[in-house]
PDB file of N, CA and C in Angstrom:
ATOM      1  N   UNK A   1     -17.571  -6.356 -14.910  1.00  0.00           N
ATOM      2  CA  UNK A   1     -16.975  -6.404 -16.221  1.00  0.00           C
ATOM      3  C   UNK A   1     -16.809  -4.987 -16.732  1.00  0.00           C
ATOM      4  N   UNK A   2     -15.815  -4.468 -17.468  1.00  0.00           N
ATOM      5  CA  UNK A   2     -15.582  -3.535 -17.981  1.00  0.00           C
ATOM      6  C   UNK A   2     -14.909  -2.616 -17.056  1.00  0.00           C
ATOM      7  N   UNK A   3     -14.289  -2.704 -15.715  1.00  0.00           N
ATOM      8  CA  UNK A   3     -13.846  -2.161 -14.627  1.00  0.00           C
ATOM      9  C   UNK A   3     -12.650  -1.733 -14.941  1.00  0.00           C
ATOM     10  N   UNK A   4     -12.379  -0.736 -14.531  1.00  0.00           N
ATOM     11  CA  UNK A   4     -10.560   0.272 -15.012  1.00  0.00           C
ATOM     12  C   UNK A   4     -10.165   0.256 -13.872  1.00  0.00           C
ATOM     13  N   UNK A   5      -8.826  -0.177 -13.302  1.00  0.00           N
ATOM     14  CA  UNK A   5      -8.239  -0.124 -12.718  1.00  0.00           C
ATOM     15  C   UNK A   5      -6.944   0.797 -12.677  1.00  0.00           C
ATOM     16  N   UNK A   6      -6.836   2.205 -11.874  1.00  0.00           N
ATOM     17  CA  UNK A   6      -5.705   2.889 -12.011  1.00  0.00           C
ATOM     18  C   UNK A   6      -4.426   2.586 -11.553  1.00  0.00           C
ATOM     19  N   UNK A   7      -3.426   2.768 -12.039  1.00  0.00           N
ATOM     20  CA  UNK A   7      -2.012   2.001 -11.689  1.00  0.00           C
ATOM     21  C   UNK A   7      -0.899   3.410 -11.503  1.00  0.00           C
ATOM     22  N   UNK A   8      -0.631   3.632 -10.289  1.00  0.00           N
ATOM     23  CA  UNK A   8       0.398   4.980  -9.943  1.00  0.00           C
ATOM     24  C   UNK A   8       1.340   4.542  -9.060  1.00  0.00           C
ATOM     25  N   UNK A   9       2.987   4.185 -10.243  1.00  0.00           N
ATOM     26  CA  UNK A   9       4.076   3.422  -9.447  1.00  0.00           C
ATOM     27  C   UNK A   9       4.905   4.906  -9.236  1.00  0.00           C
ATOM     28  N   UNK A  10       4.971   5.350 -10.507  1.00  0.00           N
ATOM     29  CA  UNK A  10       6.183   6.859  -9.608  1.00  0.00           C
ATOM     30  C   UNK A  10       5.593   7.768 -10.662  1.00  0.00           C
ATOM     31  N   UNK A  11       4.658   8.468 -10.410  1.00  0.00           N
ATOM     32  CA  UNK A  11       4.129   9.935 -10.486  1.00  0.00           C
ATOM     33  C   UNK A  11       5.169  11.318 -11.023  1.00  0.00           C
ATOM     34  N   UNK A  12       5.568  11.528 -12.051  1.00  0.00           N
ATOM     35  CA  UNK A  12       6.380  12.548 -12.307  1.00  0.00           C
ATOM     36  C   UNK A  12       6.023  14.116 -11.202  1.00  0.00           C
ATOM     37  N   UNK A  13       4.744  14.418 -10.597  1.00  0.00           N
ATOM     38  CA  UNK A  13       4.328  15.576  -9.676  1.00  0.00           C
ATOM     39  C   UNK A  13       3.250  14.811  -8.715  1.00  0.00           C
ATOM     40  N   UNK A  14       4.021  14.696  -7.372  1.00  0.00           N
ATOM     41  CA  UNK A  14       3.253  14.022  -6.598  1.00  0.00           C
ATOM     42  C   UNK A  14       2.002  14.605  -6.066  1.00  0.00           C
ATOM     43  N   UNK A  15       1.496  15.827  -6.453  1.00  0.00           N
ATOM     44  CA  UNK A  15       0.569  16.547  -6.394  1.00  0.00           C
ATOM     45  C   UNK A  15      -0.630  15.328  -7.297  1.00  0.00           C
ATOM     46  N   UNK A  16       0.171  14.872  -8.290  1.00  0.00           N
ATOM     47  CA  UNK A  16      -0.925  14.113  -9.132  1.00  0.00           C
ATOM     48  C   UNK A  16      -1.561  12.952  -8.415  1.00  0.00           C
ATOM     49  N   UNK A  17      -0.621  12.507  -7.489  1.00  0.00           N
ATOM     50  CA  UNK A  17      -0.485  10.926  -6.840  1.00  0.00           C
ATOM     51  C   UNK A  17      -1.702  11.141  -6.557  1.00  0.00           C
ATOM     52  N   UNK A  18      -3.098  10.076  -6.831  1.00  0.00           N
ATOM     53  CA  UNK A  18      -4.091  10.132  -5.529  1.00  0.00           C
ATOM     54  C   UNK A  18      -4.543   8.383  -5.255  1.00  0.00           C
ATOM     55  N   UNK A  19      -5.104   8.260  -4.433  1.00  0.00           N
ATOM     56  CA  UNK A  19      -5.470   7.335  -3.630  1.00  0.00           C
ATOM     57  C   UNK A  19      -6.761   6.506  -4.265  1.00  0.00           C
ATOM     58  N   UNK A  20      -6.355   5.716  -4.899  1.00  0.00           N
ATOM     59  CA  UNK A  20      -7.780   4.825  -5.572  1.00  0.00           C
ATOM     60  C   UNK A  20      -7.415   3.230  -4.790  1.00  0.00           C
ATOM     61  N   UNK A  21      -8.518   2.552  -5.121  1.00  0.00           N
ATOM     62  CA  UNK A  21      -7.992   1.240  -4.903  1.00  0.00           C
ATOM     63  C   UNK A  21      -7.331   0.244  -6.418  1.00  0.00           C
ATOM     64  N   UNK A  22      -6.602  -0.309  -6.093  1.00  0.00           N
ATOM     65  CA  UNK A  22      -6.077  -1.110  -6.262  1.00  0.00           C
ATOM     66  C   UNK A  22      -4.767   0.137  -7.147  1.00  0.00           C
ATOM     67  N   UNK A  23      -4.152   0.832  -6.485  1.00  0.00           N
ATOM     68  CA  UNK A  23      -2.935   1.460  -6.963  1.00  0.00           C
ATOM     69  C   UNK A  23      -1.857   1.190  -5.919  1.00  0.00           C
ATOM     70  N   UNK A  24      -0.181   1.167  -6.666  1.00  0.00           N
ATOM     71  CA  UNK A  24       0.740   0.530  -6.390  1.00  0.00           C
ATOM     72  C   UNK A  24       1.283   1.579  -5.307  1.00  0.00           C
ATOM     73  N   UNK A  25       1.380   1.945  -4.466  1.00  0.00           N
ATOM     74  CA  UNK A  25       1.836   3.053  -3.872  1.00  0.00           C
ATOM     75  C   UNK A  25       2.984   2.982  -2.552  1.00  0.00           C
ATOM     76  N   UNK A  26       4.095   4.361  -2.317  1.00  0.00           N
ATOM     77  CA  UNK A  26       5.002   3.529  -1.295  1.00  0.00           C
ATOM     78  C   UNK A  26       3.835   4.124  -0.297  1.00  0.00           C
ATOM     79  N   UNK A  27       4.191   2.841   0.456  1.00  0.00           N
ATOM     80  CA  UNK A  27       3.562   2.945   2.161  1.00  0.00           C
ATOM     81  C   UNK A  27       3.552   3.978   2.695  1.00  0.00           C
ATOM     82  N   UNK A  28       4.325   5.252   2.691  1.00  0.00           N
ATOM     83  CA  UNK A  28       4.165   6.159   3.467  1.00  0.00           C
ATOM     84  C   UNK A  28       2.996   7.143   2.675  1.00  0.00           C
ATOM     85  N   UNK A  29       2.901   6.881   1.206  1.00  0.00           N
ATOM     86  CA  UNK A  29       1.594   8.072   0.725  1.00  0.00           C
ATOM     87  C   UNK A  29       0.494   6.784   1.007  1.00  0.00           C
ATOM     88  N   UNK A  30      -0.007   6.195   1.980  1.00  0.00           N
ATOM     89  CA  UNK A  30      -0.768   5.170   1.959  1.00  0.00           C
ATOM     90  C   UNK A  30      -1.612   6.081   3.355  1.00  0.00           C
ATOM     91  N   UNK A  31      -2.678   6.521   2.810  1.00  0.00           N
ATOM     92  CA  UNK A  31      -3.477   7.391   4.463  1.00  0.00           C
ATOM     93  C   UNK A  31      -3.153   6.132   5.500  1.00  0.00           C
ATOM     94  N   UNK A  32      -3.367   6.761   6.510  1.00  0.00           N
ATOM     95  CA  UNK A  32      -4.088   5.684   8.045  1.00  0.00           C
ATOM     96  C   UNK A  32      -5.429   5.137   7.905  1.00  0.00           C
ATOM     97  N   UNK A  33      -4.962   4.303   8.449  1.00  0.00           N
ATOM     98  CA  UNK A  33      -6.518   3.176   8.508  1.00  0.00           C
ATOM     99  C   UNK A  33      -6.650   2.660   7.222  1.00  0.00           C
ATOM    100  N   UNK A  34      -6.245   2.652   6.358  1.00  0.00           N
ATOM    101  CA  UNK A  34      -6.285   1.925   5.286  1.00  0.00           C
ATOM    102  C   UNK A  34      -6.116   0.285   4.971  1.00  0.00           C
ATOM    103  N   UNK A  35      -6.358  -0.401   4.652  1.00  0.00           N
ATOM    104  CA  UNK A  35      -5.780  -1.449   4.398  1.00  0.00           C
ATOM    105  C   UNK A  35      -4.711  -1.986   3.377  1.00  0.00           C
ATOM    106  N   UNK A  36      -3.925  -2.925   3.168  1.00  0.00           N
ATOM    107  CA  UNK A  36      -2.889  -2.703   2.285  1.00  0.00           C
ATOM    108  C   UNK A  36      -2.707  -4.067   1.890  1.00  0.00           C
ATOM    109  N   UNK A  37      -2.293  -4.574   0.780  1.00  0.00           N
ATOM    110  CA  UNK A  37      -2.436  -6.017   0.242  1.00  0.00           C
ATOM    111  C   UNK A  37      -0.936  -6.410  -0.535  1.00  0.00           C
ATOM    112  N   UNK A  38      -0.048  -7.021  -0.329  1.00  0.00           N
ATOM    113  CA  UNK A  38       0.757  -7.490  -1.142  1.00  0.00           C
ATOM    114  C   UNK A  38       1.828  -6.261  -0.663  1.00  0.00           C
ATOM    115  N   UNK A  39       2.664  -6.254   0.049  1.00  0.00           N
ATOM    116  CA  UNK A  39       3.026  -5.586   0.864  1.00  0.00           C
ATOM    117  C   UNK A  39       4.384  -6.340   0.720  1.00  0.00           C
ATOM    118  N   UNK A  40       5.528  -5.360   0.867  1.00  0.00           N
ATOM    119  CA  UNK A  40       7.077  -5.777  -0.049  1.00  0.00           C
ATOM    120  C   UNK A  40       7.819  -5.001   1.370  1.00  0.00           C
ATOM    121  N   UNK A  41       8.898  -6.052   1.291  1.00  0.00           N
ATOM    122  CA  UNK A  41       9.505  -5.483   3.109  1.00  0.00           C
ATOM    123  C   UNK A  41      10.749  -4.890   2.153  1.00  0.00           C
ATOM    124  N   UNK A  42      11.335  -4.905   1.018  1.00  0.00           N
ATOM    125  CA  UNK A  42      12.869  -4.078   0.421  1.00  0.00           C
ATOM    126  C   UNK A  42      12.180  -3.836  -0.977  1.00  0.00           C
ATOM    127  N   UNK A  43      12.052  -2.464  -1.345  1.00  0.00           N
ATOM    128  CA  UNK A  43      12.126  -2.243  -2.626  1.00  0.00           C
ATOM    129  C   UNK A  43      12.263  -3.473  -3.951  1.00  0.00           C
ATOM    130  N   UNK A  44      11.786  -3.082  -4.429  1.00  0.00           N
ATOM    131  CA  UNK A  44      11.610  -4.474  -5.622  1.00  0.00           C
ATOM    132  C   UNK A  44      12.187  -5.778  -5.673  1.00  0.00           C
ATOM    133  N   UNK A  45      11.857  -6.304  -4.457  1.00  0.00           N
ATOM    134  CA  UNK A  45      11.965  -7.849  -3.690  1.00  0.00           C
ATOM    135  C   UNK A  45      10.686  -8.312  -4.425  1.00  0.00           C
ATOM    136  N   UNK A  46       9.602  -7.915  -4.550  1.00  0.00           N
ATOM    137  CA  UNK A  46       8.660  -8.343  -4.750  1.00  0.00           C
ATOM    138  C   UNK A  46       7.951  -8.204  -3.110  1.00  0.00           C
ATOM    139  N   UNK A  47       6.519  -8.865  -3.396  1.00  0.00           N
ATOM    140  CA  UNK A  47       5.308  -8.494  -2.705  1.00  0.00           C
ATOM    141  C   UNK A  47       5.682 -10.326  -1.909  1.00  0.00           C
ATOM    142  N   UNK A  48       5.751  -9.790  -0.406  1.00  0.00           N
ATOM    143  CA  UNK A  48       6.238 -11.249   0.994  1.00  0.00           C
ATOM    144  C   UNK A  48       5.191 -11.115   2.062  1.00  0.00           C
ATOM    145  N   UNK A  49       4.266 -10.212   2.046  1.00  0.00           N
ATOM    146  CA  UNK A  49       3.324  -9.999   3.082  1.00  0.00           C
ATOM    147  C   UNK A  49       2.373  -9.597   2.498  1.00  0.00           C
ATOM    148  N   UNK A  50       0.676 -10.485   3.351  1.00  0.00           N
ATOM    149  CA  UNK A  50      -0.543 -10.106   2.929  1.00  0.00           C
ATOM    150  C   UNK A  50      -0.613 -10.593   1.262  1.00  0.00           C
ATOM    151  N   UNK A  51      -0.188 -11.906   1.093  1.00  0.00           N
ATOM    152  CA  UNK A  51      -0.368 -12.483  -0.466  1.00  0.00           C
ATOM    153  C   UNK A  51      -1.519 -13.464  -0.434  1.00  0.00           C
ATOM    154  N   UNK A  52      -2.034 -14.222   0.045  1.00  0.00           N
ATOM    155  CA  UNK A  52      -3.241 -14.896   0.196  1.00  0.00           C
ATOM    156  C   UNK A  52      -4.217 -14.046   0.573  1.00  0.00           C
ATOM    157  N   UNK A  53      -5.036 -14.940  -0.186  1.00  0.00           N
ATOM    158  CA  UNK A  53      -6.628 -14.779  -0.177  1.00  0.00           C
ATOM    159  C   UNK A  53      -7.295 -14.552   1.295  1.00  0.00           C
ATOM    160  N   UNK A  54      -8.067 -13.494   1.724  1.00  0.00           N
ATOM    161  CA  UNK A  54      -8.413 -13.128   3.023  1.00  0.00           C
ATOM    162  C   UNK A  54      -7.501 -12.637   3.976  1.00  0.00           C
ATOM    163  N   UNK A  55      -5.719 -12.352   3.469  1.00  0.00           N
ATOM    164  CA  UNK A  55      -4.816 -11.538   3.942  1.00  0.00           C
ATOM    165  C   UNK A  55      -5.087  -9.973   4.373  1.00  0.00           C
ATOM    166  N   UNK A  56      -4.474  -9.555   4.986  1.00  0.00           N
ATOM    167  CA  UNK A  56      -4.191  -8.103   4.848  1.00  0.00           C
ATOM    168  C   UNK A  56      -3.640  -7.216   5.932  1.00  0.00           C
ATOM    169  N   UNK A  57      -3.173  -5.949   5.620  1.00  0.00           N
ATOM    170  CA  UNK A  57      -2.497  -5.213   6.656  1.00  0.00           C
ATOM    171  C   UNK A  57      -3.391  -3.989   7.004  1.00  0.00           C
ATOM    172  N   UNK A  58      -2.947  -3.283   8.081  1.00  0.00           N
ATOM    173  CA  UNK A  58      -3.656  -2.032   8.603  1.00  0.00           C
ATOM    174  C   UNK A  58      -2.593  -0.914   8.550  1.00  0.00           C
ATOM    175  N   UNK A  59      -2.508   0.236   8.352  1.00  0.00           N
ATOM    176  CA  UNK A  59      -1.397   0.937   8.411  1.00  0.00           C
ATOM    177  C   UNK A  59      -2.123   2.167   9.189  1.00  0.00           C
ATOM    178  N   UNK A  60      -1.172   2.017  10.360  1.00  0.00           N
ATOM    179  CA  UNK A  60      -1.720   2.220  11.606  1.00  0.00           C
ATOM    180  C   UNK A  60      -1.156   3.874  12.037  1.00  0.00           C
ATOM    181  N   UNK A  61      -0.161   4.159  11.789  1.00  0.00           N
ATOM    182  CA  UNK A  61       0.358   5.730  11.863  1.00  0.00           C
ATOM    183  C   UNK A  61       1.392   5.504  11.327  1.00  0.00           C
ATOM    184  N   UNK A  62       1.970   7.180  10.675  1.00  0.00           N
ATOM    185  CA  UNK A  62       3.184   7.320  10.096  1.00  0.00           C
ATOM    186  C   UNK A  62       3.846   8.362  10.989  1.00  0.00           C
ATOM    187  N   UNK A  63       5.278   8.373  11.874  1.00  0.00           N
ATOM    188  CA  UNK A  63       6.169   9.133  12.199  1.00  0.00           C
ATOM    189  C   UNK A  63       7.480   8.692  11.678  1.00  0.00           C
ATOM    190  N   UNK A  64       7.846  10.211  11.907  1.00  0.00           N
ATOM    191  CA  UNK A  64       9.647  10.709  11.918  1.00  0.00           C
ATOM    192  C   UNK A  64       9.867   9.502  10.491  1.00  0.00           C
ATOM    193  N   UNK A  65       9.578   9.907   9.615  1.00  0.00           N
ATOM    194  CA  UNK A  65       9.796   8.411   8.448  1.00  0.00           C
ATOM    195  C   UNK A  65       9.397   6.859   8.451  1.00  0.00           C
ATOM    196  N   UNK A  66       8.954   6.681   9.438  1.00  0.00           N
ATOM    197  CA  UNK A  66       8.278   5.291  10.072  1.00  0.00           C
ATOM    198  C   UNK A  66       6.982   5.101   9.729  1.00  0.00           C
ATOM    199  N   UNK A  67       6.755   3.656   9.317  1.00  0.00           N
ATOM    200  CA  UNK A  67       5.219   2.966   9.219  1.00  0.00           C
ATOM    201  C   UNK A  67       5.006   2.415  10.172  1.00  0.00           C
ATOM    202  N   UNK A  68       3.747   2.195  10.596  1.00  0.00           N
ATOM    203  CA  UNK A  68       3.640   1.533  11.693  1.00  0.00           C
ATOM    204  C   UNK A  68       2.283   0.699  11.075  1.00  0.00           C
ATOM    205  N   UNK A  69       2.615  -0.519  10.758  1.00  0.00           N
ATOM    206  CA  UNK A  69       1.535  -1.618   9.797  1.00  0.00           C
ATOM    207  C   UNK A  69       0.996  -2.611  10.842  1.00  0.00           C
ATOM    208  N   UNK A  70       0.031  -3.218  11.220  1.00  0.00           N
ATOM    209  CA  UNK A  70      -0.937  -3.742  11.829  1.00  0.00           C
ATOM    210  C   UNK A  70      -0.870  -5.104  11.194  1.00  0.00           C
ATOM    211  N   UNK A  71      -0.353  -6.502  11.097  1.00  0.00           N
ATOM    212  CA  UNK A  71      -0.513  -7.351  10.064  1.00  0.00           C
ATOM    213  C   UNK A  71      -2.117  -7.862  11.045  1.00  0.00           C
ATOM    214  N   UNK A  72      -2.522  -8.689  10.041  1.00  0.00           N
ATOM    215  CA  UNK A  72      -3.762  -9.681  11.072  1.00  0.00           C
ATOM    216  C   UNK A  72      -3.335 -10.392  12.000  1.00  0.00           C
ATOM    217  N   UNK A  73      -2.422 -11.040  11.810  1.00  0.00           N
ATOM    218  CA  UNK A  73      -1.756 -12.208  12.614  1.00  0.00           C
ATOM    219  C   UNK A  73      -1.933 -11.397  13.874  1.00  0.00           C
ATOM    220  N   UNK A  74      -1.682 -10.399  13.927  1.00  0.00           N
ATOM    221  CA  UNK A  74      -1.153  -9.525  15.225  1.00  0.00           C
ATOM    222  C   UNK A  74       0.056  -9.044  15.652  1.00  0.00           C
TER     223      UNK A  74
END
């Protein structure tokens, strides 16, 4: 109870951006090995992956502009 939750959708100096949990962030400022929840395949489609309870993704490396996400399923 009494828990603050930080919320960082677009950062005016991405120097500011940092990494808490439960912040909205694009996938590529998302470190490796992280896990990722509610996970949106087109820009403000809304959240289509990792929406249930005991869901989730792995985000496994980033190249040349590419994610490379881990779902559970496999």
């Amino acid at each position: 109870m009494g828990d603050k939750l930080r919320f960082s959708f677009r950062p005016e100096n991405m120097a500011d951006l940092a990494f808490f949990d439960g912040n909205a962030l694009q996938i590529g400022e998302i470190p490796e090995g992280s896990f990722i929840f509610n996970l949106e395949l087109w820009p403000y489609k809304g959240a289509q992956l990792c929406r249930s309870a005991g869901t989730y993704a792995i985000v496994l490396s980033k190249r040349n502009g590419f994610v490379t996400v881990k779902l559970r399923s496999g």
